[in-house]
C-alpha atoms as a PDB file:
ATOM      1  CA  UNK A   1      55.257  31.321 112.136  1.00  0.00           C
ATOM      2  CA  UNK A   2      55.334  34.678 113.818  1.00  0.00           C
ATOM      3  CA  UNK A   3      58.840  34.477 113.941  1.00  0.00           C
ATOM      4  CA  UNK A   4      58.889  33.766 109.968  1.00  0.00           C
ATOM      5  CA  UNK A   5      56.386  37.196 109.709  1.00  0.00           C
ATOM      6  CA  UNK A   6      58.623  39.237 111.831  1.00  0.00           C
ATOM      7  CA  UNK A   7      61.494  38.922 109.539  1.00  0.00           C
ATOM      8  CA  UNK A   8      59.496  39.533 106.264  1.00  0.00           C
ATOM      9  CA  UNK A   9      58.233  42.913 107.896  1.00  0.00           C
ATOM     10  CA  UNK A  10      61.716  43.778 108.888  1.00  0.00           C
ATOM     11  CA  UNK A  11      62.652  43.495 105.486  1.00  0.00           C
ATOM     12  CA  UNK A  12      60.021  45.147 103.943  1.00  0.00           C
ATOM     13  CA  UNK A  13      61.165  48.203 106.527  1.00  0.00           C
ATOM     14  CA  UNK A  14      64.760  48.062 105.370  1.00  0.00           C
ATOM     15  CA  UNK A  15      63.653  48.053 101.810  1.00  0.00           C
ATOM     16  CA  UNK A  16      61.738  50.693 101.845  1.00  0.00           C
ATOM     17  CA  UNK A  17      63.909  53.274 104.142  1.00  0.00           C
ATOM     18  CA  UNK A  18      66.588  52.446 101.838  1.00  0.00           C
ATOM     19  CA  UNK A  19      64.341  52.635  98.332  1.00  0.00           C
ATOM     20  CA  UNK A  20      64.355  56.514  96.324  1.00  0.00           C
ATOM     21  CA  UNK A  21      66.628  58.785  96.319  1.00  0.00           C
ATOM     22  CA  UNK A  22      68.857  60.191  99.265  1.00  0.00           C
ATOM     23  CA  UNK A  23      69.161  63.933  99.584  1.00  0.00           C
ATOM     24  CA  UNK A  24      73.572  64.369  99.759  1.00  0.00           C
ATOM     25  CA  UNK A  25      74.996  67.175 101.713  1.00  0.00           C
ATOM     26  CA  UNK A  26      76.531  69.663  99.057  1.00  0.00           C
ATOM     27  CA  UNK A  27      80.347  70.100  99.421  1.00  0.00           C
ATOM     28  CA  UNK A  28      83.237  72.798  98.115  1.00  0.00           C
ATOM     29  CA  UNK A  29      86.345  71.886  96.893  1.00  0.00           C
ATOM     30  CA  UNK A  30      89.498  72.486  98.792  1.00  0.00           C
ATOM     31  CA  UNK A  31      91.918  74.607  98.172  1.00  0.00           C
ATOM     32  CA  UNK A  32      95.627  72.931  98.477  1.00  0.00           C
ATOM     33  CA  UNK A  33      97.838  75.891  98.528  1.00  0.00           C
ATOM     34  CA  UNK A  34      98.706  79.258  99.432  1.00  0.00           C
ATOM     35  CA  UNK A  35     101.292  81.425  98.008  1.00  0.00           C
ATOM     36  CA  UNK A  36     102.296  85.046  99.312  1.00  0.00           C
ATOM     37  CA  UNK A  37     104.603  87.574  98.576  1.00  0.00           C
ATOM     38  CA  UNK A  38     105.607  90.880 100.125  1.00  0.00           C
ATOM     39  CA  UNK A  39     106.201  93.573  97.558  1.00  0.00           C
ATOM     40  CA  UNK A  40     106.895  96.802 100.780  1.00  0.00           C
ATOM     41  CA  UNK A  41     102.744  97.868 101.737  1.00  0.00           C
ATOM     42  CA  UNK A  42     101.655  95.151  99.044  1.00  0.00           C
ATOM     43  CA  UNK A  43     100.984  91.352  99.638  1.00  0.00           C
ATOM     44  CA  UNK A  44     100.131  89.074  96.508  1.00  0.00           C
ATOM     45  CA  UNK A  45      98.360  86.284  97.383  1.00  0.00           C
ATOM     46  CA  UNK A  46      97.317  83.686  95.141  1.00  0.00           C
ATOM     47  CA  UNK A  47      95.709  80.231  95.719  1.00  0.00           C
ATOM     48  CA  UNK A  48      96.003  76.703  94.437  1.00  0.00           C
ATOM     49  CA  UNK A  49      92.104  75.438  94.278  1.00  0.00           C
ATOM     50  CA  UNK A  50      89.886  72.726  92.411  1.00  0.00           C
ATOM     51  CA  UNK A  51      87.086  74.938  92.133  1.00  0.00           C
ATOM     52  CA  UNK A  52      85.167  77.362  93.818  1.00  0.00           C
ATOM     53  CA  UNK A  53      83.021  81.331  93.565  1.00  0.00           C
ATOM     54  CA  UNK A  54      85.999  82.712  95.229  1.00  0.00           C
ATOM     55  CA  UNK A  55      88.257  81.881  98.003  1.00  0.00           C
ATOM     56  CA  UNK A  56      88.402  83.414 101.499  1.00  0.00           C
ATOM     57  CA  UNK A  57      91.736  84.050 103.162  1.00  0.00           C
ATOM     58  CA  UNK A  58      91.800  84.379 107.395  1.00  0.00           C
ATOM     59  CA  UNK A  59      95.088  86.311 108.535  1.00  0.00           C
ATOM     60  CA  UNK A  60      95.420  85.846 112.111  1.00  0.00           C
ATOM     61  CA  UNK A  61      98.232  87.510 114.062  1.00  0.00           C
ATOM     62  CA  UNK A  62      99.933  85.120 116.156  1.00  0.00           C
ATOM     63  CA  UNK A  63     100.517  87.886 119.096  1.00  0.00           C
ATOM     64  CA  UNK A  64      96.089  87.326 119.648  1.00  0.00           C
ATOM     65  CA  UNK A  65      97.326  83.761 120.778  1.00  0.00           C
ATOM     66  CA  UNK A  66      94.612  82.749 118.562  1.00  0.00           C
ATOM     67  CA  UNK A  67      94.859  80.547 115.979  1.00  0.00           C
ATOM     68  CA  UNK A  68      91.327  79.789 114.926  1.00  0.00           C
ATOM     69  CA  UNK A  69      90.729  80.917 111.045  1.00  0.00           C
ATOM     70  CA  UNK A  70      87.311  81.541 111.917  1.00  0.00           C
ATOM     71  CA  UNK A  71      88.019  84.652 114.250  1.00  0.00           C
ATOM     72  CA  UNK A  72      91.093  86.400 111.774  1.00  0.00           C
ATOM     73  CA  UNK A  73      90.548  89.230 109.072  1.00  0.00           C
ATOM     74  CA  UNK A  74      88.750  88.004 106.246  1.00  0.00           C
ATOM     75  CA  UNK A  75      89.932  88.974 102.650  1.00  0.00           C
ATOM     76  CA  UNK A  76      88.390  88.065  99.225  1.00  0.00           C
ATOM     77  CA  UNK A  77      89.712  86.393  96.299  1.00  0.00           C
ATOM     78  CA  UNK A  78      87.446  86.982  93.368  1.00  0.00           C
ATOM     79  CA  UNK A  79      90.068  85.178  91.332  1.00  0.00           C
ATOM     80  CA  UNK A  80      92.967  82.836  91.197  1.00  0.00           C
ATOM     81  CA  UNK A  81      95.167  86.332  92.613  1.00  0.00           C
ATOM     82  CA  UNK A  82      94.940  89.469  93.847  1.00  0.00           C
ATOM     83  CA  UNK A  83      96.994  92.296  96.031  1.00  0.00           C
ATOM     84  CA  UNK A  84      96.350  93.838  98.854  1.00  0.00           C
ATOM     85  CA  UNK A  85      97.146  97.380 100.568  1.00  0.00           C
ATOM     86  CA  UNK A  86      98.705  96.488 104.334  1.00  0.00           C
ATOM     87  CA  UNK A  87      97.494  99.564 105.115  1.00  0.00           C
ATOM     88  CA  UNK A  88      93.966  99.215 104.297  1.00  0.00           C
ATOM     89  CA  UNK A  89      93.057  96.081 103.603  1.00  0.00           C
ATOM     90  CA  UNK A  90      95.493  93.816 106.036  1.00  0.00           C
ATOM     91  CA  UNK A  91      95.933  96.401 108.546  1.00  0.00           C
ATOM     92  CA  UNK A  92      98.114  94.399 110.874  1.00  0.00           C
ATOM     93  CA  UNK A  93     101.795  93.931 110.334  1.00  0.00           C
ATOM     94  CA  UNK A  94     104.393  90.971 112.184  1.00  0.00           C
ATOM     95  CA  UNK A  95     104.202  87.182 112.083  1.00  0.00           C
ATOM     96  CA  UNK A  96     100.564  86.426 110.990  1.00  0.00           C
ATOM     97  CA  UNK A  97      98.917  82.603 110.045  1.00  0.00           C
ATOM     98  CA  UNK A  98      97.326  82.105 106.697  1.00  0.00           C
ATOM     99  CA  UNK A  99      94.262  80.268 105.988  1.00  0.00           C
ATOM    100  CA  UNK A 100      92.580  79.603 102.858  1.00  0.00           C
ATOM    101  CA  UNK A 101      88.965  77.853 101.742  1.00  0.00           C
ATOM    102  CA  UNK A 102      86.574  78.288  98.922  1.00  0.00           C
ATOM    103  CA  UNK A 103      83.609  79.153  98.933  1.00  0.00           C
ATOM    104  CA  UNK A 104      80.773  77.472  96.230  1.00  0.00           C
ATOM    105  CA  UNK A 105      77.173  77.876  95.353  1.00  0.00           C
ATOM    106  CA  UNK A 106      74.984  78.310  97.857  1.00  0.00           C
ATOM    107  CA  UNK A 107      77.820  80.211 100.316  1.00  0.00           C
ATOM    108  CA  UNK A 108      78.380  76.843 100.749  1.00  0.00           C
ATOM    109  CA  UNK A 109      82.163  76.879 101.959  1.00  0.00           C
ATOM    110  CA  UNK A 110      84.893  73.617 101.785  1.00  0.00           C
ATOM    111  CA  UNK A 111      87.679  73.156 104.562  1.00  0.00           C
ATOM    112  CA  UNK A 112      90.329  75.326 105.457  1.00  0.00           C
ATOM    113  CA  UNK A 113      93.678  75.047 104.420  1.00  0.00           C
ATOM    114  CA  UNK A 114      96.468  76.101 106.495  1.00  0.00           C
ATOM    115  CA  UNK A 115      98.046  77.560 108.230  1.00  0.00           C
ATOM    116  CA  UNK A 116     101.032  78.963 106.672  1.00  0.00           C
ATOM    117  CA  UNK A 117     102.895  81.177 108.745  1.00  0.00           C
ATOM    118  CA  UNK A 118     104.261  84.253 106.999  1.00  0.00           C
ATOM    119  CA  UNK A 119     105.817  87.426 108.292  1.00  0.00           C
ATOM    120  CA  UNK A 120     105.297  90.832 107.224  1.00  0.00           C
ATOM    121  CA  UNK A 121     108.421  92.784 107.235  1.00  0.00           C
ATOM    122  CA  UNK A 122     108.550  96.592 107.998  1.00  0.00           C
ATOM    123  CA  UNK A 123     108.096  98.470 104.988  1.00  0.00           C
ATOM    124  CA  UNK A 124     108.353 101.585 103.627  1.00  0.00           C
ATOM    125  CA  UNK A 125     104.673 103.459 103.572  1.00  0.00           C
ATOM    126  CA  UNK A 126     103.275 104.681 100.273  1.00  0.00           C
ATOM    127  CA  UNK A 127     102.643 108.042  99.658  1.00  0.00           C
ATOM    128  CA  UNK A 128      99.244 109.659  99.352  1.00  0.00           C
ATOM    129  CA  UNK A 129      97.076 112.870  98.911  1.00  0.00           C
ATOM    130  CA  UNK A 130      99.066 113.822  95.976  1.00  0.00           C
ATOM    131  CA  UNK A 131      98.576 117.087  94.188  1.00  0.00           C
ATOM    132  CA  UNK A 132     100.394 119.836  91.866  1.00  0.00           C
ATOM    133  CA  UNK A 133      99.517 123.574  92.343  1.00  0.00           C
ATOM    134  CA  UNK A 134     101.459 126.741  92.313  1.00  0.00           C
ATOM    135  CA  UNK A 135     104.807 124.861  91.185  1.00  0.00           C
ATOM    136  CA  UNK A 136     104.181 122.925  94.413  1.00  0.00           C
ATOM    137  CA  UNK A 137     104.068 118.811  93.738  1.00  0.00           C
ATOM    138  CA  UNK A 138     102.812 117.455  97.161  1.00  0.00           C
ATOM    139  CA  UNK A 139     102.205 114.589  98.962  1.00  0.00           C
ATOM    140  CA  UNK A 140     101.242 113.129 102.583  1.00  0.00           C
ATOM    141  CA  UNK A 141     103.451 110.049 104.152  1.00  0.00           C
ATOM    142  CA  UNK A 142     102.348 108.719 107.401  1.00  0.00           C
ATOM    143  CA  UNK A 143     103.160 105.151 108.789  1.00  0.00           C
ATOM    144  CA  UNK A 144     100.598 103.931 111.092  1.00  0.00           C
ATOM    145  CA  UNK A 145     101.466 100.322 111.350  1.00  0.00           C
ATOM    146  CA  UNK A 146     104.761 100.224 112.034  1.00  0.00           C
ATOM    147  CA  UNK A 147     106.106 103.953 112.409  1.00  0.00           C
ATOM    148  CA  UNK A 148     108.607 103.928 109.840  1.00  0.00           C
ATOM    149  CA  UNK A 149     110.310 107.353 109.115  1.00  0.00           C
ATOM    150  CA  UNK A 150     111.002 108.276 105.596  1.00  0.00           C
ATOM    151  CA  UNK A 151     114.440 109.851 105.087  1.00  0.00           C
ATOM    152  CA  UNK A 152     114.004 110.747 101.530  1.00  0.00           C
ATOM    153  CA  UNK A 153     111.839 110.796  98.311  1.00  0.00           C
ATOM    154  CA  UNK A 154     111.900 109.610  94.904  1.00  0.00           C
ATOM    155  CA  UNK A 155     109.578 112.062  92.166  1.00  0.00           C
ATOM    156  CA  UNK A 156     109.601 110.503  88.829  1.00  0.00           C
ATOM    157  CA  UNK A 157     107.439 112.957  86.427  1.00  0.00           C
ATOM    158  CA  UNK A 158     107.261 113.091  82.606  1.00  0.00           C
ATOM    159  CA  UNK A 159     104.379 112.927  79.790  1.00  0.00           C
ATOM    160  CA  UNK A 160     101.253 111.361  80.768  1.00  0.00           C
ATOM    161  CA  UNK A 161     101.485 107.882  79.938  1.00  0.00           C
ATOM    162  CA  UNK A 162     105.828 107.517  80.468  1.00  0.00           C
ATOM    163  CA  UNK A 163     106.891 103.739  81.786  1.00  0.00           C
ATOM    164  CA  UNK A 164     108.721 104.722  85.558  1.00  0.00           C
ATOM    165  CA  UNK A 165     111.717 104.427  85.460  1.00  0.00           C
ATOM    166  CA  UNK A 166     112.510 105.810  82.369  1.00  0.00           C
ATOM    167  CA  UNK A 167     110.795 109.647  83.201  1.00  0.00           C
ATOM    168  CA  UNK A 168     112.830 112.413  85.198  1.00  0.00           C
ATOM    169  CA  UNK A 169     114.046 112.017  88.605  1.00  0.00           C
ATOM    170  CA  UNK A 170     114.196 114.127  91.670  1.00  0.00           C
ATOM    171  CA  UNK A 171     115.128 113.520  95.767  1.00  0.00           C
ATOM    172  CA  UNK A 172     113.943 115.462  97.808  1.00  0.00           C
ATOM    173  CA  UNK A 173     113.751 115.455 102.148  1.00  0.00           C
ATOM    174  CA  UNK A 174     110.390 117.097 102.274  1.00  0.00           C
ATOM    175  CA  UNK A 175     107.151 116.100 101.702  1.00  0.00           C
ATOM    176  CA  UNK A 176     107.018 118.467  98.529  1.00  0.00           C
ATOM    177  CA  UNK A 177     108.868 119.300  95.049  1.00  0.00           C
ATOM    178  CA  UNK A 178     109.547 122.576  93.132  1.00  0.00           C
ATOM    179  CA  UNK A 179     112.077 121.417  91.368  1.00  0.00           C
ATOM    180  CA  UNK A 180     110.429 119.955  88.643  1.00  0.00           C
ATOM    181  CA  UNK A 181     109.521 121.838  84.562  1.00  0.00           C
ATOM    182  CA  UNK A 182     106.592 121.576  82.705  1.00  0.00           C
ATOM    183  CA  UNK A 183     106.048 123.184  79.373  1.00  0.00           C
ATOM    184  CA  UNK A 184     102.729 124.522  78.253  1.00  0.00           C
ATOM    185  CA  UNK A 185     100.172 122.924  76.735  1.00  0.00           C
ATOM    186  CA  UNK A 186     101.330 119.337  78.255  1.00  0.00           C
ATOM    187  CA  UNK A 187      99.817 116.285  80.220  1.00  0.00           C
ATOM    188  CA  UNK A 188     102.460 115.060  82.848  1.00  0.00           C
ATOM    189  CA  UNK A 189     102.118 112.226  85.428  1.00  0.00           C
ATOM    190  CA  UNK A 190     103.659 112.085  88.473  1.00  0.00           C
ATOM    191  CA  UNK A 191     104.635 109.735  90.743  1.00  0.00           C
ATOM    192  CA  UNK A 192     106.804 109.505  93.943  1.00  0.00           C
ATOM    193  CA  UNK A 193     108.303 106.628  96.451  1.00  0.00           C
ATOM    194  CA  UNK A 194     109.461 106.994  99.952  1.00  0.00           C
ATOM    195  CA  UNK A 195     112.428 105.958 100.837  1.00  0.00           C
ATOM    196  CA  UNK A 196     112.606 104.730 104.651  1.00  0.00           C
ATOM    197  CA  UNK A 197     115.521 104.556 107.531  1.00  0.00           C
ATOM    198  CA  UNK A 198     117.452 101.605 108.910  1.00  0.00           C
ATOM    199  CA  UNK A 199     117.758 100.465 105.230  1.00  0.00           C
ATOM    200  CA  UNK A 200     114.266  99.298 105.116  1.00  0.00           C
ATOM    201  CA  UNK A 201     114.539 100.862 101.138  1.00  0.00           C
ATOM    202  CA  UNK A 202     112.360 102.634  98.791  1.00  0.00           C
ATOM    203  CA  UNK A 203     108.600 101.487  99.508  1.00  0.00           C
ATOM    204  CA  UNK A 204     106.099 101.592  96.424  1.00  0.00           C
ATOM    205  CA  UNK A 205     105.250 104.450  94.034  1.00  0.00           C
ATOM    206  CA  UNK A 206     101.881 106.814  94.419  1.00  0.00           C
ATOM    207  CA  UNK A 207     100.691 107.683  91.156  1.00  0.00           C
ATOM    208  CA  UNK A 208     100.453 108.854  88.545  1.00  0.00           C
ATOM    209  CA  UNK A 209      98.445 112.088  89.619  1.00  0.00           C
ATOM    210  CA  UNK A 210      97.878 113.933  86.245  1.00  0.00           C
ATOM    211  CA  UNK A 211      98.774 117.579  85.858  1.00  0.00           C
ATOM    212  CA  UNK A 212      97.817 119.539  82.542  1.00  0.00           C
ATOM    213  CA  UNK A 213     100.380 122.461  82.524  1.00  0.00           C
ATOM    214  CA  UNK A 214      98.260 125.446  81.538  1.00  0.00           C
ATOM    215  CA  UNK A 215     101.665 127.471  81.384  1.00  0.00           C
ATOM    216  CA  UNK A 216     105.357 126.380  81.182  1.00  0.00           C
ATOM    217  CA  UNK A 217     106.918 126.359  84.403  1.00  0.00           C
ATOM    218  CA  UNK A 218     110.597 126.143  84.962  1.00  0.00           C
ATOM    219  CA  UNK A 219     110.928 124.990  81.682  1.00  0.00           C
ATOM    220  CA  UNK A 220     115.017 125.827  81.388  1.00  0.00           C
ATOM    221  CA  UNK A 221     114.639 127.448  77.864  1.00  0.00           C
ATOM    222  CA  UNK A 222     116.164 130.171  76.408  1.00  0.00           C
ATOM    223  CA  UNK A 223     114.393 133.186  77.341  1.00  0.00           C
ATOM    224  CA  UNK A 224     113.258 135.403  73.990  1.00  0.00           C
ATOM    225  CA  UNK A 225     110.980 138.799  73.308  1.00  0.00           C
ATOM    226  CA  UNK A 226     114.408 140.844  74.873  1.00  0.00           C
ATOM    227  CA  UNK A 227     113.271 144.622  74.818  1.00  0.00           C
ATOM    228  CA  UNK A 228     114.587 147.716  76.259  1.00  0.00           C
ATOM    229  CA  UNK A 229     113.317 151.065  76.547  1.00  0.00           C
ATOM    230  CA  UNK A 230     115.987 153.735  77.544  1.00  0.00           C
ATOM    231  CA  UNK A 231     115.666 157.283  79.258  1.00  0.00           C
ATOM    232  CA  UNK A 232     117.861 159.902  80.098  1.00  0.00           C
ATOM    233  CA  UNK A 233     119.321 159.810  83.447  1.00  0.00           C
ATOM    234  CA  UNK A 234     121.893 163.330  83.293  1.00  0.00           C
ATOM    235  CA  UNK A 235     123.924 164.990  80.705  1.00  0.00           C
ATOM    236  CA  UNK A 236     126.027 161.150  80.076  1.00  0.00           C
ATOM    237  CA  UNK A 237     123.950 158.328  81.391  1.00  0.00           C
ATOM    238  CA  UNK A 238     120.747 156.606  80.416  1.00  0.00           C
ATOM    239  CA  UNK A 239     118.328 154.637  82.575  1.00  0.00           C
ATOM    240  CA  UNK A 240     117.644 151.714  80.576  1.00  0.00           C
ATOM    241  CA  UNK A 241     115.296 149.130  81.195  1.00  0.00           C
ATOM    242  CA  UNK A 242     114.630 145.522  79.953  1.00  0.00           C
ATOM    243  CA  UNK A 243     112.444 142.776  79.945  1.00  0.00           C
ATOM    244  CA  UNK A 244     112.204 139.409  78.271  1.00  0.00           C
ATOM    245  CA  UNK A 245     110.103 136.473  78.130  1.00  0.00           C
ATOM    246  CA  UNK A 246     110.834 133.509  79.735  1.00  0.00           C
ATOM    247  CA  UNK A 247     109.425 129.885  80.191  1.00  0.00           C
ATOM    248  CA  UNK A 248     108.130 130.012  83.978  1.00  0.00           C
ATOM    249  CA  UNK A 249     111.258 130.075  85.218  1.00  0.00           C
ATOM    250  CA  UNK A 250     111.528 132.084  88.586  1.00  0.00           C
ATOM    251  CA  UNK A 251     115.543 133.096  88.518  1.00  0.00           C
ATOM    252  CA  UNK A 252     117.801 134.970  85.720  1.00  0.00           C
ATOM    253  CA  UNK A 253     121.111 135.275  85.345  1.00  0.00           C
ATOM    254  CA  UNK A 254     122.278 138.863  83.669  1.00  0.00           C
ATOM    255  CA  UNK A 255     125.105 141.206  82.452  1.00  0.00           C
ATOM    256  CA  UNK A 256     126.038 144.417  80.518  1.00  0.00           C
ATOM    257  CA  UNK A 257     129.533 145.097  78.721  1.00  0.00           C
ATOM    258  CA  UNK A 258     130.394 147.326  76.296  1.00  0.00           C
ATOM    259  CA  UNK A 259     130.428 146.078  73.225  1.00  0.00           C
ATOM    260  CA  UNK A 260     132.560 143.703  71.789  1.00  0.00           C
ATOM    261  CA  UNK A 261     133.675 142.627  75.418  1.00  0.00           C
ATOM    262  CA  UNK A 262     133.288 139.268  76.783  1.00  0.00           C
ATOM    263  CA  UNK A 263     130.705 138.713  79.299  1.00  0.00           C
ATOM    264  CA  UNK A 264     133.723 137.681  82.013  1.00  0.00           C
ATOM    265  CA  UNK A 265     134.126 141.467  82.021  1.00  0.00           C
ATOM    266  CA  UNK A 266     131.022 142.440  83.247  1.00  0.00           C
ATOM    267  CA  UNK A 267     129.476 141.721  86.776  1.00  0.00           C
ATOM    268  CA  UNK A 268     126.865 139.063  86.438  1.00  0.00           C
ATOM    269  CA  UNK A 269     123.474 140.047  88.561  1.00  0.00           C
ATOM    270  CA  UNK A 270     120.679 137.839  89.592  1.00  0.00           C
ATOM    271  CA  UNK A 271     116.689 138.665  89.238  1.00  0.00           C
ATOM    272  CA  UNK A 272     113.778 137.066  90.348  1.00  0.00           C
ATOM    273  CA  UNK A 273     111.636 138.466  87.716  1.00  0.00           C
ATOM    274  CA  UNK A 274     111.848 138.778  84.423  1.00  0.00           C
ATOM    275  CA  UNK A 275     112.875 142.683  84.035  1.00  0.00           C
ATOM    276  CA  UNK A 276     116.545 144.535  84.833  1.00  0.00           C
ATOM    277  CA  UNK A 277     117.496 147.836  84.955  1.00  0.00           C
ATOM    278  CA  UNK A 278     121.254 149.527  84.082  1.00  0.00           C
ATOM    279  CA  UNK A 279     122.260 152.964  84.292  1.00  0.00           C
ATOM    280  CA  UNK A 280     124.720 153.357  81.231  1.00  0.00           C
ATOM    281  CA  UNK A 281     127.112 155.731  79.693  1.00  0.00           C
ATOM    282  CA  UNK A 282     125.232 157.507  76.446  1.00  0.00           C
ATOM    283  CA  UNK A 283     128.845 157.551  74.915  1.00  0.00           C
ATOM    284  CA  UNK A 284     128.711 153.169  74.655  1.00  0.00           C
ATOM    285  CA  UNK A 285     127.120 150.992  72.868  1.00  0.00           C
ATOM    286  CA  UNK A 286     125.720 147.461  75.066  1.00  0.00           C
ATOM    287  CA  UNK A 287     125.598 143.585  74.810  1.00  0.00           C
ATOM    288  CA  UNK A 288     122.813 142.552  77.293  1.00  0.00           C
ATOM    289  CA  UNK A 289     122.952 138.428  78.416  1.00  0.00           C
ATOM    290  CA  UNK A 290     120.591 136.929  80.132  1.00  0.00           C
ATOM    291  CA  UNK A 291     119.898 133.157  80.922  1.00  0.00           C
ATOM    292  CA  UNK A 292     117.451 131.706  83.247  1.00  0.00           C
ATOM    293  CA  UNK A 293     118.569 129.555  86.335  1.00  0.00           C
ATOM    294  CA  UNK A 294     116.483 126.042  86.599  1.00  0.00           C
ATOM    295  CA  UNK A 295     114.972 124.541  89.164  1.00  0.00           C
ATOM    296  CA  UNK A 296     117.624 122.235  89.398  1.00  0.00           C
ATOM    297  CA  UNK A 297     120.528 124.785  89.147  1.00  0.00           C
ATOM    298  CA  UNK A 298     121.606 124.474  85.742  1.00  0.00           C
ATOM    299  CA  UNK A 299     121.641 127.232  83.187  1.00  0.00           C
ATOM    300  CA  UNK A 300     120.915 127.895  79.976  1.00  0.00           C
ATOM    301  CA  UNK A 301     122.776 129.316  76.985  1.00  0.00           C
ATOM    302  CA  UNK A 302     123.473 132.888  77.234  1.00  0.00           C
ATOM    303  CA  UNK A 303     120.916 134.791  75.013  1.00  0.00           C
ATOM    304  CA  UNK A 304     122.095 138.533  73.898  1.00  0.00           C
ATOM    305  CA  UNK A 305     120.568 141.703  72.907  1.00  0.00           C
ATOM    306  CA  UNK A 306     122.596 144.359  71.698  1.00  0.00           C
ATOM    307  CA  UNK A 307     121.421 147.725  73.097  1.00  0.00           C
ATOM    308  CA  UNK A 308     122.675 151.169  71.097  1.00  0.00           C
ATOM    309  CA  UNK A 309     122.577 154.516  71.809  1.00  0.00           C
END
């Protein structure tokens, strides 16, 4: 009989730890794969996951010796994909190990996945600390992470809102650009690449820094407004002076012939203003050319003011 009451009891204990409901340990779902791609001092990454807030990544640097996700630099995926800045955001460079894992409701965070190894090649820096003033477009390169020298630049400037690729393009060695022309009264964007030794390439394009040209600068346009005032200078010669308008441009071409001569006659002088002077012979009569130089060389059409005595 007591035996017979002992097992009822039991029973009754088993049914009623096992009766109402059971509190269940909340879970995260997994994510299944990584995917990651270099673009120079950019990395895309982008994650394969059932659900999820957003998804952690751990980057690890296999040179620690470590490969425990927990103990690597943490990044956030707010969505399916995002890039980062190496410099910045990664700040580590080299064979690295990838881990992954979402996190839910609650900070409640599944498994990692991983790791995928993945190395981060050198790469060429992007520029920064842009800025146009005084016909000076500037920038700062630096390479902290790997100490790769830049050899050249790329500038690509044109009116705000241009695609790159299709606006104009200077190289430069320097950190800095003059050679660029702007014409009054326009928005331009600018943008410029480095481009590194030991054919590591072009890195990635700062910009667009946005420049509102108050005045044309090196504009390569026909300079207009040619005037000339002339006083006597003896009994036969006149000093006569000129000045003309131009379009920012810092260099002008010039020459005086006699006229009805071709300008291959005449000796062709440069100024770095926008004035020139010429002692001439009261018993002439002048062509005056002028022409501005750009900032890339090139010339303009010869513009010509007669000048008679």
């Amino acid at each position: 009989m007591k035996k017979f009451l002992l097992t009822i009891i039991s029973i009754g204990l088993l049914a009623a730890c096992s009766g109402g409901d059971s509190e269940s340990v909340p879970t995260c779902s997994a994510v299944t794969a990584i995917n990651v791609v270099q673009r120079a001092g950019d990395i895309d990454f982008s994650v394969t996951t059932t659900g999820g807030i957003y998804t952690e990544i751990s980057i690890v640097p296999v040179v620690s010796g470590n490969t425990n996700p927990d103990y690597g630099n943490l990044i956030t995926l707010e969505s399916a994909s995002k890039s980062f800045k190496i410099l910045g955001d990664i700040n580590t460079s080299g064979q690295v190990l990838l881990y992954a894992r979402s996190v839910c409701d609650g900070n409640v965070k599944g498994p990692w996945f991983g790791p995928k190894p993945f190395t981060i090649a050198d790469y060429c820096e992007t520029p920064r600390d842009l800025n146009v003033s005084y016909g000076q477009f500037t920038w700062r390169y630096d390479s902290p992470l790997n100490n790769i020298a830049a050899s050249t630049y790329q500038v690509e400037y044109g009116i705000q809102g241009f695609t790159v690729g299709t606006g104009t393009k200077i190289t430069v060695n320097n950190p800095m650009c003059t050679t660029f022309s702007l014409l009054a009264g326009n928005n331009y964007d600018f943008y410029v690449r480095a481009y590194c030794v030991n054919n590591v390439g072009y890195g990635n394009y700062a910009g667009p820094y946005t420049y509102y040209a108050e005045s044309s600068y090196n504009a390569c346009q026909p300079p207009t407004n040619i005037t000339y005032t002339s006083t006597s200078n003896g009994a036969t010669t006149r000093n006569t002076q000129l000045i003309w308008s131009g379009n920012g441009e810092s260099r002008f071409e010039h020459v005086c012939v006699v006229r009805g001569n071709s300008i291959s006659n005449g000796t062709i002088h440069l100024s770095y203003n926008n004035q020139a002077a010429y002692n001439l012979s009261i018993y002439n009569d002048y062509d005056f050319y002028v022409r501005p130089v750009c900032g890339n060389g090139n010339t303009t059409a010869w513009v010509k003011r007669e000048i008679d005595f």
